[in-house]
N, C-alpha and C. Protein backbone atom coordinates (compact mmCIF):
# COMPACT_ATOMS: atom_id res chain seq x y z
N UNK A 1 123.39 112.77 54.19
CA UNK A 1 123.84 111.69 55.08
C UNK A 1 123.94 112.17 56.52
N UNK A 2 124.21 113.36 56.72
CA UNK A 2 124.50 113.77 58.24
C UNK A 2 123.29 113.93 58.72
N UNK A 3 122.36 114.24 58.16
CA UNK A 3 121.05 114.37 58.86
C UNK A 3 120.25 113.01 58.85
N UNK A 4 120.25 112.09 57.96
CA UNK A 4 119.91 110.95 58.51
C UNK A 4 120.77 110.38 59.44
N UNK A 5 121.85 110.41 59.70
CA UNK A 5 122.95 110.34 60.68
C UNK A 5 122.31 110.58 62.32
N UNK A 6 122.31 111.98 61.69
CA UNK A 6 121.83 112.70 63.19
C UNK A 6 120.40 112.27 63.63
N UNK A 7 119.23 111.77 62.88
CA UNK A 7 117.83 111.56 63.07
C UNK A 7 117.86 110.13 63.47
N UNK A 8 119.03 109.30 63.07
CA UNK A 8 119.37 108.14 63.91
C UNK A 8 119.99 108.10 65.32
N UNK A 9 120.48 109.14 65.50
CA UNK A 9 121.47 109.14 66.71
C UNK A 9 120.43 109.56 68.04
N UNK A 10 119.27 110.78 67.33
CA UNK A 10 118.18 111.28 68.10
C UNK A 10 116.99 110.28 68.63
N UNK A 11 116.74 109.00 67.59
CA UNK A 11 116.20 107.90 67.63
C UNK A 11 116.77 107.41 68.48
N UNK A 12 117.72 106.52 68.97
CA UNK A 12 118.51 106.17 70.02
C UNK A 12 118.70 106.39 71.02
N UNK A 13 119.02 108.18 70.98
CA UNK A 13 118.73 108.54 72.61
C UNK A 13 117.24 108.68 72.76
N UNK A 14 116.15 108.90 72.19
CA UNK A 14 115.14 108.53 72.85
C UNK A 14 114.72 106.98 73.39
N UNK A 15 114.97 106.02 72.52
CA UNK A 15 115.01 104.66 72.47
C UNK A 15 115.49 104.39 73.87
N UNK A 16 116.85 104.91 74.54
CA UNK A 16 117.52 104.50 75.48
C UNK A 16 116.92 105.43 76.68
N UNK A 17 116.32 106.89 76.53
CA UNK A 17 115.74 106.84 77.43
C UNK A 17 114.73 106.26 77.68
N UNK A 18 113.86 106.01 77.00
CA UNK A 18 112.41 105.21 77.21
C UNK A 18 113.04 104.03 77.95
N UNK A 19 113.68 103.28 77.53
CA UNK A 19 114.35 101.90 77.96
C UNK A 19 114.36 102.34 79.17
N UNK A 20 115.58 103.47 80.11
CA UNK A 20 115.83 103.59 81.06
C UNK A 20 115.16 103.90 82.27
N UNK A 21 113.73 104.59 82.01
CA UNK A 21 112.60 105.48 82.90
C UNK A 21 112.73 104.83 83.81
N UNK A 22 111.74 103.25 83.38
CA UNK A 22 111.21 103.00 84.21
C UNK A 22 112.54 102.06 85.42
N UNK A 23 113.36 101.80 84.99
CA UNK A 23 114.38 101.54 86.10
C UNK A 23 114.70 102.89 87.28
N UNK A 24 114.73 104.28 86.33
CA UNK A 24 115.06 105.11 87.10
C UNK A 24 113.54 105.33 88.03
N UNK A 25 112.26 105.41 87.72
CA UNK A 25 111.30 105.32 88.43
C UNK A 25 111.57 104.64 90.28
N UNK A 26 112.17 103.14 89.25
CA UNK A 26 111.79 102.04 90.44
C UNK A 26 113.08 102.01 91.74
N UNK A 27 114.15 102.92 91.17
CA UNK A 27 115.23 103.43 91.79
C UNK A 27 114.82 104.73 92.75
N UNK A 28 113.70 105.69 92.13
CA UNK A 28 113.30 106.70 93.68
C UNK A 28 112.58 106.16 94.32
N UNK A 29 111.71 105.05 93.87
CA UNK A 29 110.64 104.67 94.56
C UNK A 29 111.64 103.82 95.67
N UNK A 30 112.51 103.26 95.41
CA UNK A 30 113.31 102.28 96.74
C UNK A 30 114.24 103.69 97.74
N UNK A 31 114.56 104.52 97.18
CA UNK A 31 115.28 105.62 97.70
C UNK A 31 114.09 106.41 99.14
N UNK A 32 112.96 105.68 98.98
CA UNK A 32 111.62 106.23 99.34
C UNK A 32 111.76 105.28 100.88
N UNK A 33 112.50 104.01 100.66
CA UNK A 33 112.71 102.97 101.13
C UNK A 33 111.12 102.29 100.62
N UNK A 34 110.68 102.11 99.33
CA UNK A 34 109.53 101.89 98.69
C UNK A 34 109.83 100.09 98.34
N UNK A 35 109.73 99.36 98.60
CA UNK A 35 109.67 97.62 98.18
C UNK A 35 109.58 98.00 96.60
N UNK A 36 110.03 97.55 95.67
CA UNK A 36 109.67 97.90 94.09
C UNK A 36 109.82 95.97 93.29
N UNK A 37 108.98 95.89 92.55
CA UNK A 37 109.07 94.76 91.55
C UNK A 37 108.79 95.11 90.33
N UNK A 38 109.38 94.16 89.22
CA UNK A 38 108.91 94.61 87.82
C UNK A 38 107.68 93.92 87.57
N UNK A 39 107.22 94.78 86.18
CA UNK A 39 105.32 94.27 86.06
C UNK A 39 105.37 93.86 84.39
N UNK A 40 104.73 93.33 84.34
CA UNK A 40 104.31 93.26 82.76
C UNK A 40 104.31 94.64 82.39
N UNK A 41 104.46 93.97 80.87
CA UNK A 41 104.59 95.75 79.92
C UNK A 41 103.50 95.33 79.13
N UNK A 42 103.57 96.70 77.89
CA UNK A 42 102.64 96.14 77.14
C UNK A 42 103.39 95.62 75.93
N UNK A 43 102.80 94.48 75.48
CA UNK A 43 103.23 93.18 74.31
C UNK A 43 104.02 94.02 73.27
N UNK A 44 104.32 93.63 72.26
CA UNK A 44 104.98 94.18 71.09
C UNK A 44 103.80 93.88 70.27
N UNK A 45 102.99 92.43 70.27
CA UNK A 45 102.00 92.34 68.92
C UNK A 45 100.59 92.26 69.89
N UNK A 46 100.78 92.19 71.35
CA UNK A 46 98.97 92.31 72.16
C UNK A 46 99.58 92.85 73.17
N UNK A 47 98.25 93.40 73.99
CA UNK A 47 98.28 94.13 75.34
C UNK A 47 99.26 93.69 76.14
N UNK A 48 99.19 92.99 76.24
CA UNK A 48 100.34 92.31 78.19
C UNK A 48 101.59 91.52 77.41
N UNK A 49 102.32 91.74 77.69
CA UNK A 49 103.48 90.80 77.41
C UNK A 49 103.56 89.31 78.28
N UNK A 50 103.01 88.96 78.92
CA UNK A 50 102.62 87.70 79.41
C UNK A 50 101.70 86.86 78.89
N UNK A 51 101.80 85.81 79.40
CA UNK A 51 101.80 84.67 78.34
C UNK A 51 100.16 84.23 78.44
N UNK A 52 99.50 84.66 79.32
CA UNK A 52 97.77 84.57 79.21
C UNK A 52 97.10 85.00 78.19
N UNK A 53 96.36 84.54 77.65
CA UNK A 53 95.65 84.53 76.36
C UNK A 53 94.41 85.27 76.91
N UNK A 54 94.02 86.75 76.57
CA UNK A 54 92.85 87.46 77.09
C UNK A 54 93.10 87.39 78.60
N UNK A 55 94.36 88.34 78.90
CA UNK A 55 95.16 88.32 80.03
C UNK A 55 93.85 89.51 80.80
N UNK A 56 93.06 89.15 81.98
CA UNK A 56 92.48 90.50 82.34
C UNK A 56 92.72 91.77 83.01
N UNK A 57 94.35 91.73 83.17
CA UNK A 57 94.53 93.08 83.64
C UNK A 57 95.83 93.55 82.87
N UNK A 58 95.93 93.70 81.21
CA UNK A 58 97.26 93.77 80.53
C UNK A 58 98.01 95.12 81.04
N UNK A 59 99.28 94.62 81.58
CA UNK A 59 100.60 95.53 81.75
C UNK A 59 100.30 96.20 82.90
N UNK A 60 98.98 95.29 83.76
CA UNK A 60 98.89 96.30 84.96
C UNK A 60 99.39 95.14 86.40
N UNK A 61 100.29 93.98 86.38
CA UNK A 61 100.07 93.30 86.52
C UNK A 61 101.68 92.47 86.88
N UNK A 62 102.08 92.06 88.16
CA UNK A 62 103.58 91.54 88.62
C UNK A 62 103.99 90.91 87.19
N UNK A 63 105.12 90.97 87.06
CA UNK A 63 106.12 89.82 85.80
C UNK A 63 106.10 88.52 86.27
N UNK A 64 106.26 88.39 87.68
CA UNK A 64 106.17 86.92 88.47
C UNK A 64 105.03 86.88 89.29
N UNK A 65 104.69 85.50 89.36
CA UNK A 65 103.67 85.19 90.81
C UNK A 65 104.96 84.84 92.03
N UNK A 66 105.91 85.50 91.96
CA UNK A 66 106.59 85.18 93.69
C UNK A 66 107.45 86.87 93.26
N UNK A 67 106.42 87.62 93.07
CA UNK A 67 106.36 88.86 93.05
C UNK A 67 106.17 89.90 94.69
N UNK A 68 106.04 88.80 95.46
CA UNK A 68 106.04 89.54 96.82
C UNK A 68 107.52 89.15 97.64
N UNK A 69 108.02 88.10 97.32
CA UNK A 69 109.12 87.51 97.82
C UNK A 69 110.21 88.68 96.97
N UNK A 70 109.94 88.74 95.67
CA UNK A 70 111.01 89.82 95.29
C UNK A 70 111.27 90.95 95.48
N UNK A 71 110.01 91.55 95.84
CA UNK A 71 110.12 92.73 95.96
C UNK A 71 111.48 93.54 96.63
N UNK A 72 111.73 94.61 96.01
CA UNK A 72 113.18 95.06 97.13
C UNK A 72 112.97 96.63 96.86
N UNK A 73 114.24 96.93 98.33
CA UNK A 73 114.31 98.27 98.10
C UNK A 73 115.83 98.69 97.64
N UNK A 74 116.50 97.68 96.97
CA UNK A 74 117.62 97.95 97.24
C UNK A 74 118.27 98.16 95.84
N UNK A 75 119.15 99.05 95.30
CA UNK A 75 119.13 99.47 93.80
C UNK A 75 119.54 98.42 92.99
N UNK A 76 121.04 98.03 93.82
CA UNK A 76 121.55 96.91 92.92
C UNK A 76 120.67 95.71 92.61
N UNK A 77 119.82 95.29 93.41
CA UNK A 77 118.84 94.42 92.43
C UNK A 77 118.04 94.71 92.06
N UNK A 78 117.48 95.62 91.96
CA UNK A 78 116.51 96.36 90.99
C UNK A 78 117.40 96.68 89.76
N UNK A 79 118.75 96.73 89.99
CA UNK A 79 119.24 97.19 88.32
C UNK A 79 119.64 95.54 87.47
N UNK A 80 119.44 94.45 88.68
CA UNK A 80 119.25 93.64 87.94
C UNK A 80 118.10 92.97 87.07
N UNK A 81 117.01 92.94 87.98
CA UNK A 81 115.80 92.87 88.19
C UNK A 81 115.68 93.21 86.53
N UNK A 82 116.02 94.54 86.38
CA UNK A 82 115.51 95.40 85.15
C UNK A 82 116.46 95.13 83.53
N UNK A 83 117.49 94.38 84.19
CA UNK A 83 118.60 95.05 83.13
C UNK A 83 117.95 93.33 82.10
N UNK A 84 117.11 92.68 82.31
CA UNK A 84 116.53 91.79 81.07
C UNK A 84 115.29 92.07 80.57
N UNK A 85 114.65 92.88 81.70
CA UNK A 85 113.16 93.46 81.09
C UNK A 85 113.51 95.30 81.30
N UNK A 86 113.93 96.18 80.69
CA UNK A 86 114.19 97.45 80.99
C UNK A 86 112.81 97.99 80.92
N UNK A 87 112.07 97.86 79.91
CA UNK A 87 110.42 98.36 79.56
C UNK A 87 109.80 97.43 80.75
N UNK A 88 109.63 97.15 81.39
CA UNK A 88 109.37 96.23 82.30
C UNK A 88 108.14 97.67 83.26
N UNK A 89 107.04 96.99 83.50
CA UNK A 89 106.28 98.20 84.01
C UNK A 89 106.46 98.31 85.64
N UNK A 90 106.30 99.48 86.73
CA UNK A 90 106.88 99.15 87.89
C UNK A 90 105.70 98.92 88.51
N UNK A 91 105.89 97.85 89.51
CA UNK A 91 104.67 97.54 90.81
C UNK A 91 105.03 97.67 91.77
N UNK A 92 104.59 98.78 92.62
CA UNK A 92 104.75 98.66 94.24
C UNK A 92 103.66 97.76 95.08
N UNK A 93 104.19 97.28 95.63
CA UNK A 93 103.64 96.42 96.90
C UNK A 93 102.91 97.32 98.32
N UNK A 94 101.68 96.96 98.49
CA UNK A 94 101.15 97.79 99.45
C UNK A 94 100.93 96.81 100.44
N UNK A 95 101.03 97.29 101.83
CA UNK A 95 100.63 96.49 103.34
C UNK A 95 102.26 96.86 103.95
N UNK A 96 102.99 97.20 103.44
CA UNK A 96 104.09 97.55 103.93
C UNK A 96 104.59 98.51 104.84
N UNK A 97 105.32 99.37 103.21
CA UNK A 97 105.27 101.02 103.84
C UNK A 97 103.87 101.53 103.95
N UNK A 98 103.24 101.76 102.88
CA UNK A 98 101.64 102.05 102.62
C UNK A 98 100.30 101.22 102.44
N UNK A 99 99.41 102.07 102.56
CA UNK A 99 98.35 101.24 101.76
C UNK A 99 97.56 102.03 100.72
N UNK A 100 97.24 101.83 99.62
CA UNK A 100 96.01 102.43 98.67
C UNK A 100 95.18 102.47 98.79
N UNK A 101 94.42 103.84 98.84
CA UNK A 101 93.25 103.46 98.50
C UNK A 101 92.49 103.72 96.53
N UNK A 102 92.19 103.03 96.20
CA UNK A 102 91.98 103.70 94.82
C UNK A 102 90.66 103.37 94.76
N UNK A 103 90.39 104.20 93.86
CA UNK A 103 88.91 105.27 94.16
C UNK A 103 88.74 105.54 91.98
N UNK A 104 87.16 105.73 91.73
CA UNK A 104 87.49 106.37 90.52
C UNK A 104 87.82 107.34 90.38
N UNK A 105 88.01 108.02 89.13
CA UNK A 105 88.90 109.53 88.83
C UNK A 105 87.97 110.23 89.42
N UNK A 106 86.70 110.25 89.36
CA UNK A 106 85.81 111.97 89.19
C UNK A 106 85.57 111.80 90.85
N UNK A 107 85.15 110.54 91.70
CA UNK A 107 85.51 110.86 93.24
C UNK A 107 87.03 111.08 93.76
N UNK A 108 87.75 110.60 93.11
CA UNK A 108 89.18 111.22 93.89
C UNK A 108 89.39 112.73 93.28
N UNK A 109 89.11 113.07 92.14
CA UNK A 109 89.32 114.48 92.19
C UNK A 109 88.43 115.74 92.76
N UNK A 110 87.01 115.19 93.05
CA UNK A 110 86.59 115.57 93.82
C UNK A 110 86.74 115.73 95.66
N UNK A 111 87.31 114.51 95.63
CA UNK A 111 88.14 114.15 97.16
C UNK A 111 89.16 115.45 97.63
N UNK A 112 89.99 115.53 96.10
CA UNK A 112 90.96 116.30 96.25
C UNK A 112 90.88 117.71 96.57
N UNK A 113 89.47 118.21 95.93
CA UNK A 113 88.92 119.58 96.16
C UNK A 113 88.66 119.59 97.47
N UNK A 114 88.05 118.74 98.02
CA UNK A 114 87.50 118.74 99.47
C UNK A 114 88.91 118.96 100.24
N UNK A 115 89.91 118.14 100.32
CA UNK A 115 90.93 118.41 100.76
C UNK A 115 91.76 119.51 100.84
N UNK A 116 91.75 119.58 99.75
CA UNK A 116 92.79 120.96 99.89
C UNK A 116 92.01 122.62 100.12
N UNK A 117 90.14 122.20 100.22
CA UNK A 117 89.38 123.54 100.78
C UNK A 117 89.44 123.45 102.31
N UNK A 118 89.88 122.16 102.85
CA UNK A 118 89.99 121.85 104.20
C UNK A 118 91.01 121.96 104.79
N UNK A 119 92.05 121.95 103.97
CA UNK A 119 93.67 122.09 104.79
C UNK A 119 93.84 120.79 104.96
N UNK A 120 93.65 119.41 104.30
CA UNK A 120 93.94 118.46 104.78
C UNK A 120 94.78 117.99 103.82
N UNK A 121 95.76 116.89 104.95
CA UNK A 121 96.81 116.54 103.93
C UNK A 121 96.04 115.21 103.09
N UNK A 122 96.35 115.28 102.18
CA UNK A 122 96.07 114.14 100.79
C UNK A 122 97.09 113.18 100.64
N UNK A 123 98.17 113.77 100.85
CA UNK A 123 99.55 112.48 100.45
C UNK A 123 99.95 112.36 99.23
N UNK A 124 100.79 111.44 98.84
CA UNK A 124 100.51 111.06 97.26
C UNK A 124 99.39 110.51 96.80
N UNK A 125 99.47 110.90 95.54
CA UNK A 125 98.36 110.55 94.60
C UNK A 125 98.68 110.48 93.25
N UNK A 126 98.07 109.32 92.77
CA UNK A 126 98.67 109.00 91.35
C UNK A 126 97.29 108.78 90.66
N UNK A 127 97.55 108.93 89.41
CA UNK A 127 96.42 108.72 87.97
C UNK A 127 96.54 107.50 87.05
N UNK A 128 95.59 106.94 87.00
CA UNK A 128 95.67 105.64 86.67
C UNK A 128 94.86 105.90 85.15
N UNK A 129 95.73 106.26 84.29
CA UNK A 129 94.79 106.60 83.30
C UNK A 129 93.88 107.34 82.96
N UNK A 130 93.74 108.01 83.73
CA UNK A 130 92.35 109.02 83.87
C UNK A 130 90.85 108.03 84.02
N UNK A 131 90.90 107.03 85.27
CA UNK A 131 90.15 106.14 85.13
C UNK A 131 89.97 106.02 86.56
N UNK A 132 90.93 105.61 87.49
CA UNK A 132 91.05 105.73 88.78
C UNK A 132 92.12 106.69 89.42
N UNK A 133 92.03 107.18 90.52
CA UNK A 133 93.30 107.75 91.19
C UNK A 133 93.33 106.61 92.98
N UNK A 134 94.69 106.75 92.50
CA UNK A 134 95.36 106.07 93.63
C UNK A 134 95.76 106.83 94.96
N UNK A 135 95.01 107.01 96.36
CA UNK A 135 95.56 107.73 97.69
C UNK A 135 96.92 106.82 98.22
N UNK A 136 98.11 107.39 98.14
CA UNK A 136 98.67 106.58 99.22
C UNK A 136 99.00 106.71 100.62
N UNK A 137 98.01 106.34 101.57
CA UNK A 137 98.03 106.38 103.11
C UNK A 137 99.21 105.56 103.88
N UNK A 138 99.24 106.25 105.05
CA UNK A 138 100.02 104.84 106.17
C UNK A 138 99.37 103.78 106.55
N UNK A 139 100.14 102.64 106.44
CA UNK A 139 99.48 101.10 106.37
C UNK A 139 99.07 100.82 107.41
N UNK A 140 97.67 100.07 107.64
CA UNK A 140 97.48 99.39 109.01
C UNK A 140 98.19 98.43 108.87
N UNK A 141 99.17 98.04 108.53
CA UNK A 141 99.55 96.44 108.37
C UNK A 141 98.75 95.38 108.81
N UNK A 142 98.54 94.86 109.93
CA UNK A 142 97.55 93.80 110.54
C UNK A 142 96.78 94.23 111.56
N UNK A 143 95.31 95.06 111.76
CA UNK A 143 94.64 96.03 112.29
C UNK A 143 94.18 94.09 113.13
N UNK A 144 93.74 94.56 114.54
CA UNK A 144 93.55 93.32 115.22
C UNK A 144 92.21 93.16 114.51
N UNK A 145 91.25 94.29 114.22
CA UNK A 145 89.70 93.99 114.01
C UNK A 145 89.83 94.09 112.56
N UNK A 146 89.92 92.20 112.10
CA UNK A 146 90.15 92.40 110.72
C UNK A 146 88.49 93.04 109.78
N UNK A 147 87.74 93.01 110.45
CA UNK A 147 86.13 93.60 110.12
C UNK A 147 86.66 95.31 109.45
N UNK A 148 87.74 95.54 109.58
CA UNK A 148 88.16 96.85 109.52
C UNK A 148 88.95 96.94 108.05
N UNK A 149 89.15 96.09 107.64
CA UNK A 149 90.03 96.18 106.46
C UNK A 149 90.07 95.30 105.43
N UNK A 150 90.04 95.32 104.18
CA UNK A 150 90.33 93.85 103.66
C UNK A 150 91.21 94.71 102.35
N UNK A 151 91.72 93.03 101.97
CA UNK A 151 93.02 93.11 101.25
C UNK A 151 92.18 93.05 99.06
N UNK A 152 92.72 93.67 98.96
CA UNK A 152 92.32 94.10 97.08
C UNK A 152 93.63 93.24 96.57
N UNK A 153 93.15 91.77 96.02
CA UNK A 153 94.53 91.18 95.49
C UNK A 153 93.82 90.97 94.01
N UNK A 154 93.96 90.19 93.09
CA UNK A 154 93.96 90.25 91.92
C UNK A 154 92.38 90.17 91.63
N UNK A 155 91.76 89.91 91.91
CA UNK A 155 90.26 89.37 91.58
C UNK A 155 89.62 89.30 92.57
N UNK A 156 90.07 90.26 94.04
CA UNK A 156 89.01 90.88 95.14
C UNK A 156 89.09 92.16 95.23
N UNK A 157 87.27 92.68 95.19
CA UNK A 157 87.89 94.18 95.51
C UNK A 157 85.88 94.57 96.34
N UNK A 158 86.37 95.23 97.32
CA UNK A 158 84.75 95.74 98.13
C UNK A 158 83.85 96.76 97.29
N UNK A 159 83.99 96.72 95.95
CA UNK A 159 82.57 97.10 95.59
C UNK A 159 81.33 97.13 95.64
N UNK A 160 81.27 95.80 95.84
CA UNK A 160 79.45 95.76 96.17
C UNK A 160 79.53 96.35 97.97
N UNK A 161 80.48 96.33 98.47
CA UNK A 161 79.76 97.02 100.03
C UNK A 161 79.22 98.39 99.45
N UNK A 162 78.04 98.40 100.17
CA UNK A 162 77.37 99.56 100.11
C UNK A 162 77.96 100.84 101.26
N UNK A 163 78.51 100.41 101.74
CA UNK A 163 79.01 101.63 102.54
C UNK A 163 80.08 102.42 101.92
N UNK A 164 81.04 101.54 100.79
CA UNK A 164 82.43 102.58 100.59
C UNK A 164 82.08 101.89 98.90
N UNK A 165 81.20 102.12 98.43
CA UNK A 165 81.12 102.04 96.73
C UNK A 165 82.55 102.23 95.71
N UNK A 166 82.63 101.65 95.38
CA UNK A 166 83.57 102.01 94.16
C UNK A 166 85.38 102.07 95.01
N UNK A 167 85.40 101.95 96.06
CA UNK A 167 86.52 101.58 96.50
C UNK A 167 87.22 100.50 96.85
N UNK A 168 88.30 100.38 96.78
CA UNK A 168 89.17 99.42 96.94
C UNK A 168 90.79 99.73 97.99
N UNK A 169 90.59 99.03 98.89
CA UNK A 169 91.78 99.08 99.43
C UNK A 169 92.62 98.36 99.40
N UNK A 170 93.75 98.42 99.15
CA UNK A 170 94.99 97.34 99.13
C UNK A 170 96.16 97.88 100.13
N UNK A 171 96.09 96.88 100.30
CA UNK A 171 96.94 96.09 101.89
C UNK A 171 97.49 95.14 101.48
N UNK A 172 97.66 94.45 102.46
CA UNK A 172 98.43 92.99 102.74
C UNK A 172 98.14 92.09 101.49
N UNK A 173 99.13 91.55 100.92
CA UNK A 173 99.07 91.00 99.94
C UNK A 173 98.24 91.43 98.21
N UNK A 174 98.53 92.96 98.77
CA UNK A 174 98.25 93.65 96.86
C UNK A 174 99.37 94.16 96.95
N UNK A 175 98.72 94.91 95.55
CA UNK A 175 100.02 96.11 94.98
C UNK A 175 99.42 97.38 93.58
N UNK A 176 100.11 97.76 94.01
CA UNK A 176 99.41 98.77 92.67
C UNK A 176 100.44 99.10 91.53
N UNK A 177 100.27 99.54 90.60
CA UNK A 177 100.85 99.70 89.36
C UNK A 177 101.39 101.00 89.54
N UNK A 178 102.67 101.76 89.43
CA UNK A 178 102.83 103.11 89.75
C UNK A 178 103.87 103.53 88.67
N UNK A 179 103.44 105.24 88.73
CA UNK A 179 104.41 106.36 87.34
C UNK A 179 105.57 105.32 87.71
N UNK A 180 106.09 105.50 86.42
CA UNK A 180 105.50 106.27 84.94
C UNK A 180 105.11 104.72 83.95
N UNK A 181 104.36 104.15 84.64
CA UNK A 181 104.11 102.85 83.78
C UNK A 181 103.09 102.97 82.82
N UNK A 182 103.25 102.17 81.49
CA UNK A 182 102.63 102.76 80.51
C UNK A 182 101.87 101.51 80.67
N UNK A 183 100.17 101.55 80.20
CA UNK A 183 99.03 100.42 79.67
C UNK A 183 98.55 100.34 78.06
N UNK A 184 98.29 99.41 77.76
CA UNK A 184 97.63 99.40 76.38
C UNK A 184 97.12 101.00 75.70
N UNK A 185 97.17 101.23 74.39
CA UNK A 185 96.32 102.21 73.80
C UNK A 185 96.96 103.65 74.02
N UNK A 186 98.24 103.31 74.57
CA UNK A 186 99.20 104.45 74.63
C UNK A 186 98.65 105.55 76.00
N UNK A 187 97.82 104.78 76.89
CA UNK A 187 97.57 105.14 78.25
C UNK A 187 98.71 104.71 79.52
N UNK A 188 98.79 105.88 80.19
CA UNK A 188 99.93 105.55 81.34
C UNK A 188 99.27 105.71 82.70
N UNK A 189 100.39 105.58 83.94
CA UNK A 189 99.70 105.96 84.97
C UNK A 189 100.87 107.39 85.43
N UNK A 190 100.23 108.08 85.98
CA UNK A 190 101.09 109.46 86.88
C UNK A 190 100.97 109.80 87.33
N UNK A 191 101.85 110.82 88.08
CA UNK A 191 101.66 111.77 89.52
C UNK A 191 100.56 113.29 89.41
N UNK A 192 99.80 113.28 90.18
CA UNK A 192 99.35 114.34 90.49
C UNK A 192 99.65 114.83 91.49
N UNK A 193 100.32 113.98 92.39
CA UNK A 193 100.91 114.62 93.64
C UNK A 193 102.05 113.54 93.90
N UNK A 194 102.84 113.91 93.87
CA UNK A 194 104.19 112.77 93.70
C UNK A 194 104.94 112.82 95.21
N UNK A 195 105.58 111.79 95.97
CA UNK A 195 105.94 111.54 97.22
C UNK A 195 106.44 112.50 97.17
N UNK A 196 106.86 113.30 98.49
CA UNK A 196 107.72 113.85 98.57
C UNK A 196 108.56 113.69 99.73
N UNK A 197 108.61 112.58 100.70
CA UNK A 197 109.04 112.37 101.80
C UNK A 197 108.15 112.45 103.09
N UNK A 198 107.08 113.21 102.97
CA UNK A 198 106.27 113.48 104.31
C UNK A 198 105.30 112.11 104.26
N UNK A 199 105.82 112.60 105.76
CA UNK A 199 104.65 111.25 106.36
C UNK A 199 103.29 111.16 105.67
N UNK A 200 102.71 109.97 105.44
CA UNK A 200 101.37 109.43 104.92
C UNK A 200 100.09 110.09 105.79
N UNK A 201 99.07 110.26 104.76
CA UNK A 201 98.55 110.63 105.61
C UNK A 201 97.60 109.28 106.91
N UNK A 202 96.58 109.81 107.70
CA UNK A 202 95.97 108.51 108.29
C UNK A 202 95.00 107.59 107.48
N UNK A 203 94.64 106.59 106.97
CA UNK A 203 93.65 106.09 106.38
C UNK A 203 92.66 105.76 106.20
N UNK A 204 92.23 106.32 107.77
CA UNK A 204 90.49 106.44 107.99
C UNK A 204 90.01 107.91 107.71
N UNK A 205 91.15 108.41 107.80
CA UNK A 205 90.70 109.85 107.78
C UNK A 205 90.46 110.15 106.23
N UNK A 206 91.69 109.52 105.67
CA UNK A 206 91.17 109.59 103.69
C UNK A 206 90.09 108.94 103.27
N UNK A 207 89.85 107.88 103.64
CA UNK A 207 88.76 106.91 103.97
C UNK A 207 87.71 107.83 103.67
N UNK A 208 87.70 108.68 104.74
CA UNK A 208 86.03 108.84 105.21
C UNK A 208 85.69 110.23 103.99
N UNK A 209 86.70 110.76 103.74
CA UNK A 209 86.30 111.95 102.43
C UNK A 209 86.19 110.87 101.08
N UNK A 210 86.60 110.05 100.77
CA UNK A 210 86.98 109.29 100.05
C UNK A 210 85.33 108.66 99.60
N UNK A 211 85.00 107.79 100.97
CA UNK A 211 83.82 107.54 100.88
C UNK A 211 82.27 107.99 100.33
N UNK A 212 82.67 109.76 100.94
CA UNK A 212 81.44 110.53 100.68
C UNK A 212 81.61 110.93 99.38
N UNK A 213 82.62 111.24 98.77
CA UNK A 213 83.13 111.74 97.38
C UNK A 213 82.23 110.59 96.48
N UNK A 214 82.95 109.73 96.78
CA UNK A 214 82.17 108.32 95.98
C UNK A 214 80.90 107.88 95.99
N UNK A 215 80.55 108.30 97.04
CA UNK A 215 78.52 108.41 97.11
C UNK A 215 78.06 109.44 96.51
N UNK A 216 78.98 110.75 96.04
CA UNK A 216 78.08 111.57 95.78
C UNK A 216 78.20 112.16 94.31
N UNK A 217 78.98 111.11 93.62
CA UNK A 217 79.16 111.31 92.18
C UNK A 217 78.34 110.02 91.05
């Protein structure tokens, strides 16, 4: 009895940390002064816990569409935010503090070699599954020459430009999915280089390694 006892009690505290992560996640990310919202998780019996039938982006994806109006940096509503969805996956909002650039895995890790044989700063960087990696730069917020930027919201993204292949920037009115949020098939997203307070780097300047990385894989 004491050891099923105890293999219940061990069940639980894992149970309650899993529950807790991702609140504590969305709690450094605002400590960052980071905007944070909750995201879809993944379902109990299908991918997305939202209510779309062949949902196309499961658990990667706001809980609300007035998911930009909520966003906050501030704990106490984020511990509300969380305390009905705790598994709740986290979304940061980009055009703000930052902007993304996300790139596939084998050009951003190639990016990354280039960088760090150059002495250049990279910034954070997150793993999207081992599928894409995420740069996070300082935001142009509203660059006057909008020819210079465009916004990656749910179902736009500059792939077919032939100049920056396979990239996507999000700005003004996106957001990206960030650690430690888990996706279908027991895939997550994470840090390979996790904030650490220093300034962002510039975004033309990631841009432009970013670019060539991606042409040349």
């Amino acid at each position: 009895m004491l050891a099923v006892s105890g293999g219940k009690r061990q069940r639980e505290r894992e149970e309650r940390e899993r529950r807790e992560r991702m609140l504590a996640a969305a709690r450094r990310y605002a400590a960052l002064g980071w905007p944070v919202t909750p995201g879809a998780q993944v379902g109990a019996d299908r991918a997305c816990s939202c209510d779309r039938i062949g949902c196309p982006d499961p658990a990667a994806h706001p809980a609300s569409g007035a998911w930009g109006f909520q966003a906050s940096a501030d704990a106490a509503v984020l511990g509300l935010r969380w305390a009905d969805r705790p598994e709740a996956n986290v979304i940061l909002p980009t055009g703000r503090v930052f902007d993304v650039l996300d790139v596939p895995a084998a050009a951003g890790a190639a990016a990354l070699e280039r960088m760090a044989a150059d002495g250049a700063p990279a910034g954070p960087v997150a793993d999207v599954a081992g599928e894409r990696y995420l740069f996070f730069v300082a935001t142009r917020g509203a660059p006057a020459d909008e020819d210079e930027w465009w916004s990656c919201h749910l179902d736009t993204s500059p792939e077919t430009d032939a100049e920056v292949p396979g990239i996507r920037w999000h700005c003004r009115d996106s957001y990206v999915l960030a650690p430690p949020s888990a996706l279908p098939y027991g895939r997550e997203v994470s840090w390979i280089r996790p904030p650490d307070g220093e300034p962002l780097p510039d975004p033309l300047r990631v841009l432009e390694v970013l670019s060539d990385c991606c042409e040349a894989v």
